[in-house]
C-alpha atoms as a PDB file:
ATOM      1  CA  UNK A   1      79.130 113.331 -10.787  1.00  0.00           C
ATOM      2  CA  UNK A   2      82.577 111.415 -10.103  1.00  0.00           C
ATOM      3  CA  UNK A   3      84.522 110.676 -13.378  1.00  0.00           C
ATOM      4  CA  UNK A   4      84.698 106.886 -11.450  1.00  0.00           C
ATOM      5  CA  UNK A   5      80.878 107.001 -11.302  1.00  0.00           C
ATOM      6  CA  UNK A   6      80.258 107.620 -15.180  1.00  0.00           C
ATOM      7  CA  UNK A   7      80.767 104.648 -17.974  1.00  0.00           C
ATOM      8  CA  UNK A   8      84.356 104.422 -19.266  1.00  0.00           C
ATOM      9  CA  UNK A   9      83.611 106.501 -22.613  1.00  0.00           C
ATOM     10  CA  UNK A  10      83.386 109.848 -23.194  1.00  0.00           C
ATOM     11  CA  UNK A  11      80.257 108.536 -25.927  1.00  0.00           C
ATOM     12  CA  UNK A  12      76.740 109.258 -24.737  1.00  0.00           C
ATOM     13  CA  UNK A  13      74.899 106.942 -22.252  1.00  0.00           C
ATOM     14  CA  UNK A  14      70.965 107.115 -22.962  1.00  0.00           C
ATOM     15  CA  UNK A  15      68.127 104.949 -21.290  1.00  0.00           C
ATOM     16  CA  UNK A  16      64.163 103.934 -21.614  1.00  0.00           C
ATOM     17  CA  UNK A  17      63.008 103.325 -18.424  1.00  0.00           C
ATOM     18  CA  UNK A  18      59.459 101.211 -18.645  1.00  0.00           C
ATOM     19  CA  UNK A  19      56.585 102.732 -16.925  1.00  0.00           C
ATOM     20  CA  UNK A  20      53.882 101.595 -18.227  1.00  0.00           C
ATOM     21  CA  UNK A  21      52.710  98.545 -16.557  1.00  0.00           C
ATOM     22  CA  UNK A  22      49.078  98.591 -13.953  1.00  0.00           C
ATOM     23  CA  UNK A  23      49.712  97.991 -10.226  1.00  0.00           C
ATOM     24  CA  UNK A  24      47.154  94.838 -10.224  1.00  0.00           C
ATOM     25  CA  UNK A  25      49.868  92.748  -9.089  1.00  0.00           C
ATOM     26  CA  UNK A  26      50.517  95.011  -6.110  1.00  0.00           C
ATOM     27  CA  UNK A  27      47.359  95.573  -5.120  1.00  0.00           C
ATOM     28  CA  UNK A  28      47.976  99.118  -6.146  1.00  0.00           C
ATOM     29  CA  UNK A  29      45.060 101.329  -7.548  1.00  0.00           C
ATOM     30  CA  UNK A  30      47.756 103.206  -9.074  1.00  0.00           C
ATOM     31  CA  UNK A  31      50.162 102.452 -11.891  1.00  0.00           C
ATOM     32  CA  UNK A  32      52.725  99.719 -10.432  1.00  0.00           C
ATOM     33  CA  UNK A  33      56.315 102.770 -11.166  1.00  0.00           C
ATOM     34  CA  UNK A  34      54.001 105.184  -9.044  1.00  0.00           C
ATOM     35  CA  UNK A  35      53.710 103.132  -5.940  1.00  0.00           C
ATOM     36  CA  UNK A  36      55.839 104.102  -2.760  1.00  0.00           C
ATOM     37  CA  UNK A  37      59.228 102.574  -2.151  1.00  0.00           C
ATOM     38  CA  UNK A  38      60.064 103.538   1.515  1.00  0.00           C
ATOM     39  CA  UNK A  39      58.212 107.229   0.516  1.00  0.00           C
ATOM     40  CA  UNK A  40      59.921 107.453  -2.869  1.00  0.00           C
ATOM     41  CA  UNK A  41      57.831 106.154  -5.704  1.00  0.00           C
ATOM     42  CA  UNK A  42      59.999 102.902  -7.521  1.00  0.00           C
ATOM     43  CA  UNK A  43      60.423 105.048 -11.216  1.00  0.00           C
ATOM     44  CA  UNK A  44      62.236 107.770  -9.080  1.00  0.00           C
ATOM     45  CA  UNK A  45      64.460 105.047  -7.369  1.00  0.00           C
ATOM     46  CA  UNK A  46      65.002 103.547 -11.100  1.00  0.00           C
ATOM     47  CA  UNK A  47      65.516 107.025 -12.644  1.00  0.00           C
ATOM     48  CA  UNK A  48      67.918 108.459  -9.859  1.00  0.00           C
ATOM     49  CA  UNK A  49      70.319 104.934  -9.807  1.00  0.00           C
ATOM     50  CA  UNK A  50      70.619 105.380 -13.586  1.00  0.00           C
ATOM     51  CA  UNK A  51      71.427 109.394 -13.242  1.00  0.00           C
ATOM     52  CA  UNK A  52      73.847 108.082 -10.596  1.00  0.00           C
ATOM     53  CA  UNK A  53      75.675 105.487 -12.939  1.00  0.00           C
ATOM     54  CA  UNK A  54      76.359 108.318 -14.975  1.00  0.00           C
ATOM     55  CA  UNK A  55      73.098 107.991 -17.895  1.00  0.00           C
ATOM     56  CA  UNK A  56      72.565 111.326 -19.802  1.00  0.00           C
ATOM     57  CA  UNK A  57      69.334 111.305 -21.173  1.00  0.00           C
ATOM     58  CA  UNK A  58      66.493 109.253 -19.795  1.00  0.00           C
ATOM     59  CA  UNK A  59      62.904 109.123 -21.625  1.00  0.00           C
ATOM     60  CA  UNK A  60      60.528 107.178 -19.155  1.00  0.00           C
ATOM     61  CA  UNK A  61      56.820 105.308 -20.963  1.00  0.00           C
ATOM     62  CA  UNK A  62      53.996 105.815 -19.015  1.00  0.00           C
ATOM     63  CA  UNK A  63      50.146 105.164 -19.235  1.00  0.00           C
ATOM     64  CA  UNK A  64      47.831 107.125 -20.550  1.00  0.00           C
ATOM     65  CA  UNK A  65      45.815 109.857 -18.228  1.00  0.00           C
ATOM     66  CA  UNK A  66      49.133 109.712 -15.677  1.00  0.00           C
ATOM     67  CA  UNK A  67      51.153 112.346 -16.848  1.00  0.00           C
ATOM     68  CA  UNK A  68      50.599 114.637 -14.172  1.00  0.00           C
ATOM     69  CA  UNK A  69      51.233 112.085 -11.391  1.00  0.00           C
ATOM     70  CA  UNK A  70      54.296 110.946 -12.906  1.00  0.00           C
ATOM     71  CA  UNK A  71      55.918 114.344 -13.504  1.00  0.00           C
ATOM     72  CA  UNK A  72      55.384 114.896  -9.529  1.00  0.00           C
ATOM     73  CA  UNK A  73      57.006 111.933  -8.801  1.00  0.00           C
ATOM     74  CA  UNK A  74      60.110 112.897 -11.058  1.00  0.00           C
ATOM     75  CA  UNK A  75      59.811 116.346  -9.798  1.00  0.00           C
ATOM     76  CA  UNK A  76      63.571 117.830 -10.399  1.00  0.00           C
ATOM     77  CA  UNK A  77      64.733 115.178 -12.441  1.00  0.00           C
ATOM     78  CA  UNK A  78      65.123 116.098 -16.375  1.00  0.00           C
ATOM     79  CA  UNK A  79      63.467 112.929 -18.299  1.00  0.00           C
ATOM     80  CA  UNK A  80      61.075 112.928 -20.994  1.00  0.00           C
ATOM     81  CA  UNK A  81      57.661 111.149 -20.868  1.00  0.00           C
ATOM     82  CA  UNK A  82      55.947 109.024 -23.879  1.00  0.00           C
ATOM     83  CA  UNK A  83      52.718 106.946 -23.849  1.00  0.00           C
ATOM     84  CA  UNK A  84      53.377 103.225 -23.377  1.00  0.00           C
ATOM     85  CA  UNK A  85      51.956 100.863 -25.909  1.00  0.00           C
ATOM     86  CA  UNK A  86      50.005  97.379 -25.050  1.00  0.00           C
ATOM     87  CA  UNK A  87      53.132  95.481 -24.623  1.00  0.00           C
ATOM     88  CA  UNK A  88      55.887  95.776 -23.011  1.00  0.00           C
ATOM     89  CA  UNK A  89      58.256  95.667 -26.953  1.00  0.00           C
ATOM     90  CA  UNK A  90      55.830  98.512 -28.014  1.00  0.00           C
ATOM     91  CA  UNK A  91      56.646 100.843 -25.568  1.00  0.00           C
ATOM     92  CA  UNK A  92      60.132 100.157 -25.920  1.00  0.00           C
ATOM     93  CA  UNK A  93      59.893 100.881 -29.511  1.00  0.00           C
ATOM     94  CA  UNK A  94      58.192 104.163 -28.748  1.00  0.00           C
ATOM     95  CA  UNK A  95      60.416 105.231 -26.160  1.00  0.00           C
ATOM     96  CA  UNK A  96      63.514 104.291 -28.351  1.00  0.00           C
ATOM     97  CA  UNK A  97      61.832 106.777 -30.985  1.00  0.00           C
ATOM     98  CA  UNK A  98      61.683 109.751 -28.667  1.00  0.00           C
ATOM     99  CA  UNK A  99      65.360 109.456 -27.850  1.00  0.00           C
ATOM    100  CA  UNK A 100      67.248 112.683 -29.708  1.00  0.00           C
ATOM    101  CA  UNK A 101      71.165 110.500 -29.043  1.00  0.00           C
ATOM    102  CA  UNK A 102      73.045 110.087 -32.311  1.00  0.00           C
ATOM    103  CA  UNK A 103      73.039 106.026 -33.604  1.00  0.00           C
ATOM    104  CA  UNK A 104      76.026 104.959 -32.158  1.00  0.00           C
ATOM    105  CA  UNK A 105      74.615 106.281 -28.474  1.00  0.00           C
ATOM    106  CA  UNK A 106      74.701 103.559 -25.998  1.00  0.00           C
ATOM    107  CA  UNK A 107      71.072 102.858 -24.935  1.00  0.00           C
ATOM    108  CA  UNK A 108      69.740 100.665 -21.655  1.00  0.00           C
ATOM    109  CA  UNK A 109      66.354  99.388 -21.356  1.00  0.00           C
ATOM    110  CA  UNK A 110      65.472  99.157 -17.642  1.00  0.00           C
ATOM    111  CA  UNK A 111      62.503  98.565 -15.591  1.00  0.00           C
ATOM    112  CA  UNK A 112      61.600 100.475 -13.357  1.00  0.00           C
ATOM    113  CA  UNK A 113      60.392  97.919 -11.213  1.00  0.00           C
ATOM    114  CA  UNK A 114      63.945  97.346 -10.479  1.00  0.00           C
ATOM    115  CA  UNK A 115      64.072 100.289  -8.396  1.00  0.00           C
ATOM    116  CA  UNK A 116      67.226  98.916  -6.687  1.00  0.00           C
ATOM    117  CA  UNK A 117      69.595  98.251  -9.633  1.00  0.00           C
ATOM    118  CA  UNK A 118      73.388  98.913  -7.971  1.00  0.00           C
ATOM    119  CA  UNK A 119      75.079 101.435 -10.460  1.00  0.00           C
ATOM    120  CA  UNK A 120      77.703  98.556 -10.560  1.00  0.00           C
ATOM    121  CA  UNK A 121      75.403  96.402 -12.738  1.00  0.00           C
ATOM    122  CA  UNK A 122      74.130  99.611 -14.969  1.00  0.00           C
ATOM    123  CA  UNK A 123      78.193 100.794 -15.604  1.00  0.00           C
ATOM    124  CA  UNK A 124      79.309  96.924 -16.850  1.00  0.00           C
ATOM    125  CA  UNK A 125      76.378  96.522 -18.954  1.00  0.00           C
ATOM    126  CA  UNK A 126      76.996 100.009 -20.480  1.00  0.00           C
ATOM    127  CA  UNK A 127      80.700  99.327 -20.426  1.00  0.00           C
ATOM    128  CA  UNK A 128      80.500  96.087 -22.691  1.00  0.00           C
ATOM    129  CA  UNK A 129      78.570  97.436 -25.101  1.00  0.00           C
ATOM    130  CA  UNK A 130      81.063 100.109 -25.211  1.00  0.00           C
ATOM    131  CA  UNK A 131      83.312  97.054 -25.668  1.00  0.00           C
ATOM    132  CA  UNK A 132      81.932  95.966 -28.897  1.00  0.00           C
ATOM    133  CA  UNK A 133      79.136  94.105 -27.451  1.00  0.00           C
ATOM    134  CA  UNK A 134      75.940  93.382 -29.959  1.00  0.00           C
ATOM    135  CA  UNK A 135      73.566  93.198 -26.843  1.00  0.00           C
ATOM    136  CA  UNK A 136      74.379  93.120 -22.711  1.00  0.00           C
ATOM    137  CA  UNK A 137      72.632  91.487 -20.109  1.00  0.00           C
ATOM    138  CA  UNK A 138      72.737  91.217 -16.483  1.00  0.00           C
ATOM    139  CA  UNK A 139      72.244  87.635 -15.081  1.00  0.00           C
ATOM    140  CA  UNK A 140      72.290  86.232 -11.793  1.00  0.00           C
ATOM    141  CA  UNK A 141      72.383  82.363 -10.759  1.00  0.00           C
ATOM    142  CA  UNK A 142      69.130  80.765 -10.433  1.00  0.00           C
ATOM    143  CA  UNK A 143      69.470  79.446  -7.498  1.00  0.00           C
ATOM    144  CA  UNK A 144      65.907  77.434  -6.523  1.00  0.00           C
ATOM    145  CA  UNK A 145      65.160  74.208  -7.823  1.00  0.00           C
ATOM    146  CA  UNK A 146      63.574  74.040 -11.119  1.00  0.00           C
ATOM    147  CA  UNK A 147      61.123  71.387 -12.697  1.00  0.00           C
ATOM    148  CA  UNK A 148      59.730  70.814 -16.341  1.00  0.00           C
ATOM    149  CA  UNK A 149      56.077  70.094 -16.271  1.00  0.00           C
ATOM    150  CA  UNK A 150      54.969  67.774 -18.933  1.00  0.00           C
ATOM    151  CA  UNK A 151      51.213  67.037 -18.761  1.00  0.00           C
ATOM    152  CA  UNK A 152      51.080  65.292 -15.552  1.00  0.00           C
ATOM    153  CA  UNK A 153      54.611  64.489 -15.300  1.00  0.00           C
ATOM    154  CA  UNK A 154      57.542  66.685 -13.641  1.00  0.00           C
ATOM    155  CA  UNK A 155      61.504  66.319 -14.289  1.00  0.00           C
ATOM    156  CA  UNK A 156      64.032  68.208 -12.669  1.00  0.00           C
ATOM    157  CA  UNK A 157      65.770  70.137 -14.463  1.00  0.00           C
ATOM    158  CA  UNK A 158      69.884  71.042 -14.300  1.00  0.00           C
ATOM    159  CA  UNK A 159      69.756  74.601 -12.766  1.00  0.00           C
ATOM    160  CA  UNK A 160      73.672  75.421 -13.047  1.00  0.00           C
ATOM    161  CA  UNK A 161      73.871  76.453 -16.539  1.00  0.00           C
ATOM    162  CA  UNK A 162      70.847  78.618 -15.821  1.00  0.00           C
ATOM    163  CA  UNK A 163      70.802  82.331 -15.322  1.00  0.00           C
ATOM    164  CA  UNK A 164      67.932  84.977 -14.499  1.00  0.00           C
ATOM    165  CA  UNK A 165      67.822  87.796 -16.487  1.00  0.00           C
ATOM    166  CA  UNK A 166      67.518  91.345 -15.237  1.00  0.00           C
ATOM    167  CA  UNK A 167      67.765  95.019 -17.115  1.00  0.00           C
ATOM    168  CA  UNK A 168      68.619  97.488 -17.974  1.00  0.00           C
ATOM    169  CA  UNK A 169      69.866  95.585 -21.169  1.00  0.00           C
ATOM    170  CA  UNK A 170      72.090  97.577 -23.304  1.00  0.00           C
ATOM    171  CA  UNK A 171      73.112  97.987 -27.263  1.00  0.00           C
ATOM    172  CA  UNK A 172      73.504 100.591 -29.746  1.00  0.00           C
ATOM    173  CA  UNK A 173      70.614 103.245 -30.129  1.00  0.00           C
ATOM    174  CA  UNK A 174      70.688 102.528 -34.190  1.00  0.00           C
ATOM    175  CA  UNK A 175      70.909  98.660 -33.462  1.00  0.00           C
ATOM    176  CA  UNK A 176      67.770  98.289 -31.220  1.00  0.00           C
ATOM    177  CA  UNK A 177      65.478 100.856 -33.115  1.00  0.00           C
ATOM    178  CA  UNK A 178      66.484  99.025 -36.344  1.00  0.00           C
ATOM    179  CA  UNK A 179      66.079  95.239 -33.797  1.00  0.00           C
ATOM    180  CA  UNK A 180      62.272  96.547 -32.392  1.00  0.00           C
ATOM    181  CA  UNK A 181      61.460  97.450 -36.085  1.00  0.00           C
ATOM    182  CA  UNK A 182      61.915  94.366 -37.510  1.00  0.00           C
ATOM    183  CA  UNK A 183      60.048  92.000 -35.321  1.00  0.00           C
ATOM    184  CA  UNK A 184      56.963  94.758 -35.091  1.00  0.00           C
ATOM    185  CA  UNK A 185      57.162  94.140 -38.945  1.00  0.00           C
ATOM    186  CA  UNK A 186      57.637  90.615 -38.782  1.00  0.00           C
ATOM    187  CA  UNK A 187      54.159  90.366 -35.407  1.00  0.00           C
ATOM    188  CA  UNK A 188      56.944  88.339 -33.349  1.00  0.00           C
ATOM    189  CA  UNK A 189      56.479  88.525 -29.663  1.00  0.00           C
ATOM    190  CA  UNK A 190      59.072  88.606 -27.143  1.00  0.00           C
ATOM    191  CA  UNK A 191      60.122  88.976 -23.577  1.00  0.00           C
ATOM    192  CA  UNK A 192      63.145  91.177 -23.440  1.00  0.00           C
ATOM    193  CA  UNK A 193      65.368  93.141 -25.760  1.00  0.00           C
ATOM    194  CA  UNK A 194      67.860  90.827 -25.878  1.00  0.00           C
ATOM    195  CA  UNK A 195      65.632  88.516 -27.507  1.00  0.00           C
ATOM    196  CA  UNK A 196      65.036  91.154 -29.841  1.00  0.00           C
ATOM    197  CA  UNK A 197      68.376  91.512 -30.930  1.00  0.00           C
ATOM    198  CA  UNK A 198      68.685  87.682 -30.727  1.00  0.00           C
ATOM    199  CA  UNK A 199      66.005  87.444 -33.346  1.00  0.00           C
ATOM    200  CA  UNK A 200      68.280  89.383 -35.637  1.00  0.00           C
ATOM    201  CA  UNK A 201      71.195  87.330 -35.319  1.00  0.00           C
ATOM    202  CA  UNK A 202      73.162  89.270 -32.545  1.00  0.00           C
ATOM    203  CA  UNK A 203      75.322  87.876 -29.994  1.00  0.00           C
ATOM    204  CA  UNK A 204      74.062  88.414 -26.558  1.00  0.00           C
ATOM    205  CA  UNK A 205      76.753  89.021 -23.797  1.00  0.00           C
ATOM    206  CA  UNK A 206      76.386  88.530 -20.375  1.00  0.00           C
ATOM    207  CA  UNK A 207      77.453  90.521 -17.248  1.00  0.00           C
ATOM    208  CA  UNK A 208      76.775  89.694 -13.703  1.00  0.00           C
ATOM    209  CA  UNK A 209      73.565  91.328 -12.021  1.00  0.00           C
ATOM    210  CA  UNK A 210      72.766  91.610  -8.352  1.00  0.00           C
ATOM    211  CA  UNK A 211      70.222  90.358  -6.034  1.00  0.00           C
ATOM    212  CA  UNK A 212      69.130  93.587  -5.030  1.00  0.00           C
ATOM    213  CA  UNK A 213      68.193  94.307  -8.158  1.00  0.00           C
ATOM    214  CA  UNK A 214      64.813  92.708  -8.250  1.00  0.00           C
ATOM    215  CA  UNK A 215      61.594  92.967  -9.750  1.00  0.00           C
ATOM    216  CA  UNK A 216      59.066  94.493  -7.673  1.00  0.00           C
ATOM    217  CA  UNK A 217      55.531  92.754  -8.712  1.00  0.00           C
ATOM    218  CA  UNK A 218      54.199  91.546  -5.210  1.00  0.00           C
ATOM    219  CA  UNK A 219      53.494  92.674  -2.299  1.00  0.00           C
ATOM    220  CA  UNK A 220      56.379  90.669  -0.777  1.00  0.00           C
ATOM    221  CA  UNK A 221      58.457  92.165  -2.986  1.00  0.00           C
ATOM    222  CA  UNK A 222      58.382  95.605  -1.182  1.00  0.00           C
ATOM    223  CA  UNK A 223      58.704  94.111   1.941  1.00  0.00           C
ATOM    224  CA  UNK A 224      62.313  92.862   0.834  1.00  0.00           C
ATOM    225  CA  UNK A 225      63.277  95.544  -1.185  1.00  0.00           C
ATOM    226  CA  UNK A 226      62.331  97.689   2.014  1.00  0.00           C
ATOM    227  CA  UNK A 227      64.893  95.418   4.044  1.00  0.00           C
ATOM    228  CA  UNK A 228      67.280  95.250   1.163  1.00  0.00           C
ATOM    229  CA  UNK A 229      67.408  99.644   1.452  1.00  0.00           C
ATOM    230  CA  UNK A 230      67.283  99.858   5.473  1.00  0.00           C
ATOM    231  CA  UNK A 231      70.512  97.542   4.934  1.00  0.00           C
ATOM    232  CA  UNK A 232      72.113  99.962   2.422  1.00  0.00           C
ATOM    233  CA  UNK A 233      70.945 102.919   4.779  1.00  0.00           C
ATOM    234  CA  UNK A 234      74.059 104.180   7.050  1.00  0.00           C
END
């Protein structure tokens, strides 16, 4: 891989890649990372634009009884597979055990519904942790209009201080293990891992995300990420 295609640090860049989540949404009869982007299943799309921003070691949570559909779809790519858990934070937490980088690795969380991340957004949220960054997130504008519903009354609400959040969110390896364990002690639910290292204390830091990278939970969210790739096609 290009030197300019790897993080700025010769320190290890690691990643848990979410798998684990049905295909309901979809329509899908299969698990939602196994269904068909173009011909190439979305956690191959996820897995190959983190290989190609320059991630080491991958370790990917899937669901139970899918094992041998999963390693076909990652056939030729070197990742390691653990069982999801109910939620979303448990398999994180699992997949952030099976990872063999030393503490101070640099670790990204990314879904692999966001099969179209730009290796731009997964270098500068690996780069500022690198930086000294407690916790990175990539953010875009939100750019529809947004109301607060309260009982049967709406109110707009200011949208230009708000910002929607996409992964793969970064921190240390030691940092988020130690983050996940806490709030699994504590029964605390969250959204995101920067909410889990929020919980703690940490200072989140944003980085700028990209459109492209959505997240695929629709159907008419393969028919754009199908444009977005025929436009990124030569």
């Amino acid at each position: 891989m290009p030197p300019d295609q790897q993080p700025n640090s010769p320190e290890p860049v690691v990643a848990v890649v979410v798998a684990a989540g049905s295909g309901s949404r979809l329509g899908a009869a299969l698990p939602k990372a196994l269904v068909e982007l173009e011909g190439v299943a979305l956690i191959r799309r996820s897995v190959e634009a983190l290989r190609e921003a320059g991630v080491a070691d991958i370790v990917v949570t899937i669901p139970v009884g899918f094992l041998p559909l999963f390693e076909a779809a990652l056939q030729g790519l070197s990742v390691t597979f653990v069982p999801g858990g109910a939620t979303r934070q448990d398999s994180v937490r699992a997949g952030l055990a099976a990872l063999t980088a030393p503490d101070d690795a640099v670790v990204l969380v990314h879904d692999a519904a966001r099969a179209l991340v730009p290796a731009a957004v997964v270098r500068a949220v690996a780069d500022a942790v690198l930086a000294g960054a407690d916790a990175v997130i990539p953010v875009v504008p939100v750019i529809d209009s947004i109301r607060r519903v309260e009982g049967e009354d709406s109110h707009i609400v200011d949208r230009s201080p708000l910002r929607a959040v996409q992964t793969p969110q970064g921190a240390r390896l030691a940092t988020l293990r130690t983050a996940h364990d806490r709030i699994a002690e504590e029964g605390v639910q969250v959204t995101d891992d920067a909410a889990v290292c929020e919980h703690l204390g940490m200072h989140v830091v944003l980085v700028n995300g990209h459109r492209d990278s959505l997240k695929i939970t629709e159907p008419v969210d393969l028919i754009l990420a199908s444009a977005l790739l025929r436009e990124r096609t030569p």
